[in-house]
N, C-alpha and C. Protein backbone atom coordinates (compact mmCIF):
# COMPACT_ATOMS: atom_id res chain seq x y z
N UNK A 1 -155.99 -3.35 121.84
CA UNK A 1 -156.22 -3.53 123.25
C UNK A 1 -155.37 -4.69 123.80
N UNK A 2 -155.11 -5.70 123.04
CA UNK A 2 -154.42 -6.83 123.49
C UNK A 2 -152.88 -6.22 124.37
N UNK A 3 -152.16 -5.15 123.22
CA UNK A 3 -151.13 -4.97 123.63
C UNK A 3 -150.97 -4.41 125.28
N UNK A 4 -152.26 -3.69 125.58
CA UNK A 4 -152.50 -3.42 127.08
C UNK A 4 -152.43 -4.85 128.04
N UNK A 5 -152.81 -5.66 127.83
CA UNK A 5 -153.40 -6.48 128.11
C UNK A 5 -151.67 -6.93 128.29
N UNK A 6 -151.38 -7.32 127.41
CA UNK A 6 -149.88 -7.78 127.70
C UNK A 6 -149.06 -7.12 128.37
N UNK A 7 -149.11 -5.41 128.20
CA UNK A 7 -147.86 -4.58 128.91
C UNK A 7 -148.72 -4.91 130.45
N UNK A 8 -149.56 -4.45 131.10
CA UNK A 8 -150.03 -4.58 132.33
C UNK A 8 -149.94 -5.24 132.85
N UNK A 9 -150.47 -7.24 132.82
CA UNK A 9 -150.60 -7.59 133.57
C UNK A 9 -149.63 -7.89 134.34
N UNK A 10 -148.57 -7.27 134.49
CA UNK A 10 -147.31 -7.50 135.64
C UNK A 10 -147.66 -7.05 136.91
N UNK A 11 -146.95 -6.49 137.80
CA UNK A 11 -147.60 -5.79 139.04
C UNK A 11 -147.71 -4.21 138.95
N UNK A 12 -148.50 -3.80 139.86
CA UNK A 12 -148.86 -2.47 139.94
C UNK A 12 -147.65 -1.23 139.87
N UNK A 13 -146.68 -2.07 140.33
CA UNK A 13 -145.44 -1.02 140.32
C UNK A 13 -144.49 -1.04 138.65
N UNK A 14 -144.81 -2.07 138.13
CA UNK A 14 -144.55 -1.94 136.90
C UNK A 14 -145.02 -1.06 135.93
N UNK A 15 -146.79 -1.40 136.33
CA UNK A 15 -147.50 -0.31 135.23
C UNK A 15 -147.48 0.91 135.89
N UNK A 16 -147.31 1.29 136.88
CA UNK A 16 -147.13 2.74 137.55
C UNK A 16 -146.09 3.40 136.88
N UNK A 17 -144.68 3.02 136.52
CA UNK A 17 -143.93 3.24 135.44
C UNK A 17 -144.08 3.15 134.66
N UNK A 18 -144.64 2.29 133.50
CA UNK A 18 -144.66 2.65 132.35
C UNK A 18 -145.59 3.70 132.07
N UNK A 19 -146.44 3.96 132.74
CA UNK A 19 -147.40 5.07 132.50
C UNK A 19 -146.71 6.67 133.17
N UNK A 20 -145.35 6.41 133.32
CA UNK A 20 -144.78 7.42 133.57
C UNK A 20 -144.82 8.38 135.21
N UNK A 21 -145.65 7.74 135.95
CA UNK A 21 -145.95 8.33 137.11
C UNK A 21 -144.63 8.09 138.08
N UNK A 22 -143.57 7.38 137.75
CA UNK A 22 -142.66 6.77 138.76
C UNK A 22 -142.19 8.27 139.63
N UNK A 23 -142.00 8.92 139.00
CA UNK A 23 -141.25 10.36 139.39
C UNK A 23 -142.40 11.22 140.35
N UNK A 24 -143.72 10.44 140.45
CA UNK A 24 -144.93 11.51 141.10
C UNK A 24 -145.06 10.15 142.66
N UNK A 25 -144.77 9.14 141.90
CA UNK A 25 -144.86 8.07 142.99
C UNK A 25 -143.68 7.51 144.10
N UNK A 26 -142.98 8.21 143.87
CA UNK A 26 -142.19 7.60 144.81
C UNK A 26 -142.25 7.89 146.23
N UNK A 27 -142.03 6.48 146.57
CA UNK A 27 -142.38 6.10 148.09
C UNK A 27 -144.30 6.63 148.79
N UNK A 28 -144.88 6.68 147.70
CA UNK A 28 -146.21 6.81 148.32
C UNK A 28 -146.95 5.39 148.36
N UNK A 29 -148.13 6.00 149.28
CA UNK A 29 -148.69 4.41 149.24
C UNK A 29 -150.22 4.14 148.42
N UNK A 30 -150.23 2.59 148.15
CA UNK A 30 -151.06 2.40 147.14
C UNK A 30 -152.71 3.53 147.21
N UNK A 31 -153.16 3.93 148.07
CA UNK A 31 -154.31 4.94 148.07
C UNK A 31 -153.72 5.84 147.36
N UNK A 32 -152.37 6.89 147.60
CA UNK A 32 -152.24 7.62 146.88
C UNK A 32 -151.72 7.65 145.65
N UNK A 33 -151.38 6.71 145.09
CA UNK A 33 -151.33 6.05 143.82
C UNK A 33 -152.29 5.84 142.66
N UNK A 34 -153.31 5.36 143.42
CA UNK A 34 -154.47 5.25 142.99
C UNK A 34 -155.29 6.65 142.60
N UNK A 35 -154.88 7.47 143.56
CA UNK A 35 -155.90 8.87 143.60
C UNK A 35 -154.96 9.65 142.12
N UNK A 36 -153.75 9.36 142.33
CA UNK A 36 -152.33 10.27 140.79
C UNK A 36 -153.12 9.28 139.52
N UNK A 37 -153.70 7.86 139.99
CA UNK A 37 -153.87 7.81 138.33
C UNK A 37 -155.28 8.17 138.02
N UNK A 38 -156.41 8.59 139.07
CA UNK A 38 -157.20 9.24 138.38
C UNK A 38 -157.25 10.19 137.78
N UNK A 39 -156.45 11.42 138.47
CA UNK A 39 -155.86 12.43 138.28
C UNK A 39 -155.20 12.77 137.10
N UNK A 40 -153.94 11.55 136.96
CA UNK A 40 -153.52 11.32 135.32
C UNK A 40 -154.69 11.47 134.59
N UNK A 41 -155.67 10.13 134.05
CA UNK A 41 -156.76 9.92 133.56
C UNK A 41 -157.74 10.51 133.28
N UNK A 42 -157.78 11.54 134.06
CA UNK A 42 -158.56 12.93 133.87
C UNK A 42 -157.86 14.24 133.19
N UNK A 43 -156.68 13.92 133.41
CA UNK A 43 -155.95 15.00 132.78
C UNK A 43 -155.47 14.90 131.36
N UNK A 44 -155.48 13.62 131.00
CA UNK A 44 -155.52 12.69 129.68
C UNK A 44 -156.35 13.41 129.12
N UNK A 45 -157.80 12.59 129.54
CA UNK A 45 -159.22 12.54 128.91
C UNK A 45 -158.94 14.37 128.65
N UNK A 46 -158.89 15.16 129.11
CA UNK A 46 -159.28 16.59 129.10
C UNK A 46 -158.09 16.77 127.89
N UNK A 47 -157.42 16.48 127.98
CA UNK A 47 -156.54 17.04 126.62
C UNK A 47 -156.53 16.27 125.57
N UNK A 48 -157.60 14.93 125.71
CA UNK A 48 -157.68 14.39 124.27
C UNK A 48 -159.14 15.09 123.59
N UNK A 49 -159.89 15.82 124.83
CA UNK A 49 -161.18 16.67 124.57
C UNK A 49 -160.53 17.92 123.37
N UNK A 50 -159.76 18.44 124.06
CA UNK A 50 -159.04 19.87 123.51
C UNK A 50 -158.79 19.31 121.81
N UNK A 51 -157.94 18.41 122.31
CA UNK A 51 -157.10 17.73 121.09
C UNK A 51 -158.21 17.73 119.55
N UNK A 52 -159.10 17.32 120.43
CA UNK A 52 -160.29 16.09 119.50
C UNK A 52 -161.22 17.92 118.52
N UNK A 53 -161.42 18.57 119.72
CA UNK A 53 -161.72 20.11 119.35
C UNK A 53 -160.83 20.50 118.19
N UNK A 54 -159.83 20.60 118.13
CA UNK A 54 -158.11 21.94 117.74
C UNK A 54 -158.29 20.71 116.69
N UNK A 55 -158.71 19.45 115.92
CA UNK A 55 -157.95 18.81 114.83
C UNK A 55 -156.63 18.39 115.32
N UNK A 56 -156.35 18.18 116.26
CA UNK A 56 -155.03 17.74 116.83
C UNK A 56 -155.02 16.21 116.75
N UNK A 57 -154.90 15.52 115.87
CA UNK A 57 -155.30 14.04 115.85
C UNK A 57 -154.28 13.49 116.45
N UNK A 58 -152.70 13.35 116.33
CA UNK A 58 -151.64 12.96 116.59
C UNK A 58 -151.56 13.25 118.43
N UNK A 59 -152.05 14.46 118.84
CA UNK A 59 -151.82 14.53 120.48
C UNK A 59 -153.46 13.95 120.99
N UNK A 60 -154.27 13.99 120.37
CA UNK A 60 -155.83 12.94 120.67
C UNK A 60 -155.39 11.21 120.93
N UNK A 61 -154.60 10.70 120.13
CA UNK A 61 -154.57 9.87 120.30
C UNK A 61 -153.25 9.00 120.96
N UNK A 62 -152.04 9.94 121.75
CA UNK A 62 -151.16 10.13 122.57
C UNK A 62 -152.14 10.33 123.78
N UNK A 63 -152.93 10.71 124.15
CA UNK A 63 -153.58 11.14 125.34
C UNK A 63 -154.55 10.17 125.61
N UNK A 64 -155.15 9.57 124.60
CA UNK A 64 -156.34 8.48 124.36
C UNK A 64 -155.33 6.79 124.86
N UNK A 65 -154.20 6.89 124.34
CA UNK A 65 -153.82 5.45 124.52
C UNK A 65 -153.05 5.82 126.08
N UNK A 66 -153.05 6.59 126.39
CA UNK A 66 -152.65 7.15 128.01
C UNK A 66 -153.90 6.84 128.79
N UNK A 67 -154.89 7.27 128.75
CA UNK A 67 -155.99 6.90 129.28
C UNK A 67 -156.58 5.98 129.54
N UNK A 68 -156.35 5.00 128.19
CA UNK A 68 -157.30 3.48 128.27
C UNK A 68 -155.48 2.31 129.35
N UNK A 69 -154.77 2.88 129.08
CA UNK A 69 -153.58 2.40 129.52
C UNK A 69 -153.79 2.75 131.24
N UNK A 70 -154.23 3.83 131.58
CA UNK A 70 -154.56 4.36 132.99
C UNK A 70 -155.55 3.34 133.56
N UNK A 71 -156.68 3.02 132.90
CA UNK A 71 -157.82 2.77 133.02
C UNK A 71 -157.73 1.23 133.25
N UNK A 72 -156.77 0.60 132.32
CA UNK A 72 -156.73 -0.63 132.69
C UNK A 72 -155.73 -0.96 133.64
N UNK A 73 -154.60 -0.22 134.00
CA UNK A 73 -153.94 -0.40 135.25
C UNK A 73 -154.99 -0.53 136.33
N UNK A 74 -156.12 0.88 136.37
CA UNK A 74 -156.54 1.16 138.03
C UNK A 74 -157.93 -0.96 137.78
N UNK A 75 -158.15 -1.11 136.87
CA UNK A 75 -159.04 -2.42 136.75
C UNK A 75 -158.02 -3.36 137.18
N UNK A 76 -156.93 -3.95 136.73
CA UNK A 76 -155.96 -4.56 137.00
C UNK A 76 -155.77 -4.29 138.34
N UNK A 77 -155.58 -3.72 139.15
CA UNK A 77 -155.23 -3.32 140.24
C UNK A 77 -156.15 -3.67 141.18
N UNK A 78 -157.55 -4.18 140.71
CA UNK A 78 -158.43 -4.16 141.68
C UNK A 78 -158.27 -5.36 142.75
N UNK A 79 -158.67 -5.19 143.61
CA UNK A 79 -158.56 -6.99 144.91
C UNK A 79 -159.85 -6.77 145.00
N UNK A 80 -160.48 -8.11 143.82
CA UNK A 80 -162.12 -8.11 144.28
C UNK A 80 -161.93 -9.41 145.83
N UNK A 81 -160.83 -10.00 146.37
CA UNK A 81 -161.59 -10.39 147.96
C UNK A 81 -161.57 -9.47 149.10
N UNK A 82 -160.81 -8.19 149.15
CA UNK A 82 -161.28 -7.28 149.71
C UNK A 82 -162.14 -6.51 149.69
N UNK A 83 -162.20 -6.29 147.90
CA UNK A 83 -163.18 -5.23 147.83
C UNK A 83 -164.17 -5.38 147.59
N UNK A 84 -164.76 -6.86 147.33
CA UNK A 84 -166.07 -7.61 146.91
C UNK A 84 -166.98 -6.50 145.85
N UNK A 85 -168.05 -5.75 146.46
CA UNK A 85 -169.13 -5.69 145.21
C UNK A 85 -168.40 -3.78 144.68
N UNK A 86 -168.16 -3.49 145.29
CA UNK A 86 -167.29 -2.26 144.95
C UNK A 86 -166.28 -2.57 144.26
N UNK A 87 -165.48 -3.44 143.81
CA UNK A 87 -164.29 -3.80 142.91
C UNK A 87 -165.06 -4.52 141.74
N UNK A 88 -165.96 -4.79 141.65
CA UNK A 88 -167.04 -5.41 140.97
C UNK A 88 -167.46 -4.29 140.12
N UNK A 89 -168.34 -3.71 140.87
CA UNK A 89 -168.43 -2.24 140.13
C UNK A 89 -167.67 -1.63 139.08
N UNK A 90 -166.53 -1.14 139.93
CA UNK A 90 -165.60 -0.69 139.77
C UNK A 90 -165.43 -1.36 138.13
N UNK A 91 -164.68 -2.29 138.40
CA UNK A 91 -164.40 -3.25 137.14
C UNK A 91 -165.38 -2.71 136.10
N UNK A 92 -166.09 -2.64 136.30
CA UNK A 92 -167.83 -2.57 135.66
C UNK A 92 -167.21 -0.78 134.60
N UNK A 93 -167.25 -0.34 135.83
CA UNK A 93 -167.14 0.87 135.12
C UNK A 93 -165.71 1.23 134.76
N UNK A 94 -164.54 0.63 134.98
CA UNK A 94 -163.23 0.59 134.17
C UNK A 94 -163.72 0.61 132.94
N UNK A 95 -163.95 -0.76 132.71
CA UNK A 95 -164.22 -1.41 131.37
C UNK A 95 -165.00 -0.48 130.06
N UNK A 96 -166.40 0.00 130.97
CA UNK A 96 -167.22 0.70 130.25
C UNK A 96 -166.49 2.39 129.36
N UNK A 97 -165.47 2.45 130.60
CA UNK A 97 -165.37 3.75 130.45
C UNK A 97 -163.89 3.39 129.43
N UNK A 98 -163.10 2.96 129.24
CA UNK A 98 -162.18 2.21 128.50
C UNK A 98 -163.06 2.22 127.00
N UNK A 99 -164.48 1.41 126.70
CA UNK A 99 -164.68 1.45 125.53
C UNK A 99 -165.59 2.61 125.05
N UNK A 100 -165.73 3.64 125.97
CA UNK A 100 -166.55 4.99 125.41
C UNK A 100 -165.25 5.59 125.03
N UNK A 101 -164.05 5.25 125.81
CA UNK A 101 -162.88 6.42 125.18
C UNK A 101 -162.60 5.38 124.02
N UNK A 102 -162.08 4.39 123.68
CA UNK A 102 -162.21 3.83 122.45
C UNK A 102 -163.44 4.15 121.33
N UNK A 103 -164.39 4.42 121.22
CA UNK A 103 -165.23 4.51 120.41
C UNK A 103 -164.69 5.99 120.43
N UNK A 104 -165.06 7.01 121.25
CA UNK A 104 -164.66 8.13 120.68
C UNK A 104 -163.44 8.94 120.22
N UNK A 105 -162.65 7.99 120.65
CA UNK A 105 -161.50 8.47 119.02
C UNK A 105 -161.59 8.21 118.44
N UNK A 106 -162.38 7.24 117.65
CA UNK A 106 -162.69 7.03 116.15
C UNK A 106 -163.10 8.53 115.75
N UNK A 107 -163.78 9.31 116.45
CA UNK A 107 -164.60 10.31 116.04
C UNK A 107 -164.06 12.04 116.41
N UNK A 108 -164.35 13.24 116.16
CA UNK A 108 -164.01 14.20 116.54
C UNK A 108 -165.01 14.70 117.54
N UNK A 109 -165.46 14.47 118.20
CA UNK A 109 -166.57 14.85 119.35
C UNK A 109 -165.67 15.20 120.71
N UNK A 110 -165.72 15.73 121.50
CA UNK A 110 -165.13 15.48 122.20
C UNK A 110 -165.41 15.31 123.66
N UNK A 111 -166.97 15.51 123.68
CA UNK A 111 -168.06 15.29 124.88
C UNK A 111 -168.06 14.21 125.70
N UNK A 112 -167.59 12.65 124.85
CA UNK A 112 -167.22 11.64 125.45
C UNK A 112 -165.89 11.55 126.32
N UNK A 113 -165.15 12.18 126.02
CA UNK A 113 -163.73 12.67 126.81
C UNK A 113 -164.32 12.95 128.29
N UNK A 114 -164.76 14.44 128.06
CA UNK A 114 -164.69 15.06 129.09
C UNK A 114 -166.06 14.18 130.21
N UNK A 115 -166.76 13.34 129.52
CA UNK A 115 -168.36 12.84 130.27
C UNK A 115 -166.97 11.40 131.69
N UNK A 116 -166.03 11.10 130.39
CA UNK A 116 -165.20 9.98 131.25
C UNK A 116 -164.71 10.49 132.33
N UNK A 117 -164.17 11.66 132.31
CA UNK A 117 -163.15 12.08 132.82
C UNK A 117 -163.53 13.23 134.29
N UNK A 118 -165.08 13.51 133.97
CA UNK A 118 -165.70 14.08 134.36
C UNK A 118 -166.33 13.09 135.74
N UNK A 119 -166.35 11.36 135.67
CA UNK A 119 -166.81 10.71 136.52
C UNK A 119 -166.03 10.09 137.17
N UNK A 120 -164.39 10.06 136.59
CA UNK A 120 -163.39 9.92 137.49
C UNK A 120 -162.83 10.66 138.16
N UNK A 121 -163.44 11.62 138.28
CA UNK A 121 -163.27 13.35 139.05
C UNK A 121 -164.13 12.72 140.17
N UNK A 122 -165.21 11.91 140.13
CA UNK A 122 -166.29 12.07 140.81
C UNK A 122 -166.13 11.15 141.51
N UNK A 123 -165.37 10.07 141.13
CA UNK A 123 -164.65 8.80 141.87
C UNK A 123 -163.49 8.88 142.52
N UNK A 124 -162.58 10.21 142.44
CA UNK A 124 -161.12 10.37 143.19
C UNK A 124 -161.89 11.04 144.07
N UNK A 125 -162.92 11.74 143.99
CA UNK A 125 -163.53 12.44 145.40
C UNK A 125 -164.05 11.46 146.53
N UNK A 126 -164.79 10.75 145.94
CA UNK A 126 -165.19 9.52 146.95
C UNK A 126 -164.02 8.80 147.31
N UNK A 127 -162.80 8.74 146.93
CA UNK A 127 -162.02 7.63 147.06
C UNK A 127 -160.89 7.97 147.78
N UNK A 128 -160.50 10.14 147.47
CA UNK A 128 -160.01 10.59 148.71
C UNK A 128 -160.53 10.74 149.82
N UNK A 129 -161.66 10.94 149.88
CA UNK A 129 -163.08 10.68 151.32
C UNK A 129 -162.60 9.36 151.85
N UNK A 130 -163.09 8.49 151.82
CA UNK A 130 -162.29 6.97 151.77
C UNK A 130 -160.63 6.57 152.68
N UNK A 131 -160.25 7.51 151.84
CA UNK A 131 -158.91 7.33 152.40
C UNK A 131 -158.47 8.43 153.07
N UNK A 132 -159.21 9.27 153.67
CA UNK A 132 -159.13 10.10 154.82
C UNK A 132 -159.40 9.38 155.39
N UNK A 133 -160.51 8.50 155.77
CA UNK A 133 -160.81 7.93 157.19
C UNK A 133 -160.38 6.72 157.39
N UNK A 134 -159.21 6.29 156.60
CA UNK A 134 -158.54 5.54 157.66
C UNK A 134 -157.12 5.54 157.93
């Protein structure tokens, strides 16, 4: 985890590239940025589910260090003086959801995948709602 910790904390447009999105991001603005890396992150989580299913250990854990790498960009990214108890949260549930996908690649289950990935589905909905209205 450290090594996250080191590649990230630069700025948002840094880790937006290394996580490969540069080619989905260009010239958009930070809402819709935000909404591609849930999107990523969900699309991760769902193919480290498959992965974790099929014995695919080598693409489980290509998709798994994509995810927790997603996960700590959108935490990194947060402005708790704008966003006070919602970036708080937020944080809250980065974090949490970062060490359920860590624990479950240790393992072949793949329920924890899809439970993550399944509530950042549930958070790009509220968050494109959000950013419709303004």
């Amino acid at each position: 985890m450290l090594r996250y910790a080191t590649a990230f904390a630069g700025n948002p447009e840094t880790t937006y590239r290394s996580i490969d999105l540069a080619g989905k991001t260009g010239g958009a603005d930070p809402h819709a940025l935000v909404g591609l890396l849930y999107a990523e992150c969900s699309h991760a989580l769902r193919a480290a589910a498959r992965a974790a299913e099929n014995g695919r250990l080598d693409v489980k854990s290509d998709r798994v260090t994509r995810a927790i790498a997603i996960l700590f960009a959108l935490e990194t990214g947060l402005d708790f003086e704008k966003g006070g108890e919602v970036s708080k949260t937020l944080s809250r549930l980065y974090r949490g959801a970062r060490q359920t996908v860590v624990d479950a690649s240790l393992g072949s289950d793949p329920t924890p995948f899809v439970t993550v990935a399944s509530t950042l589905d549930d958070i790009a909905g509220a968050w494109a709602g959000v950013r419709n209205h303004h």
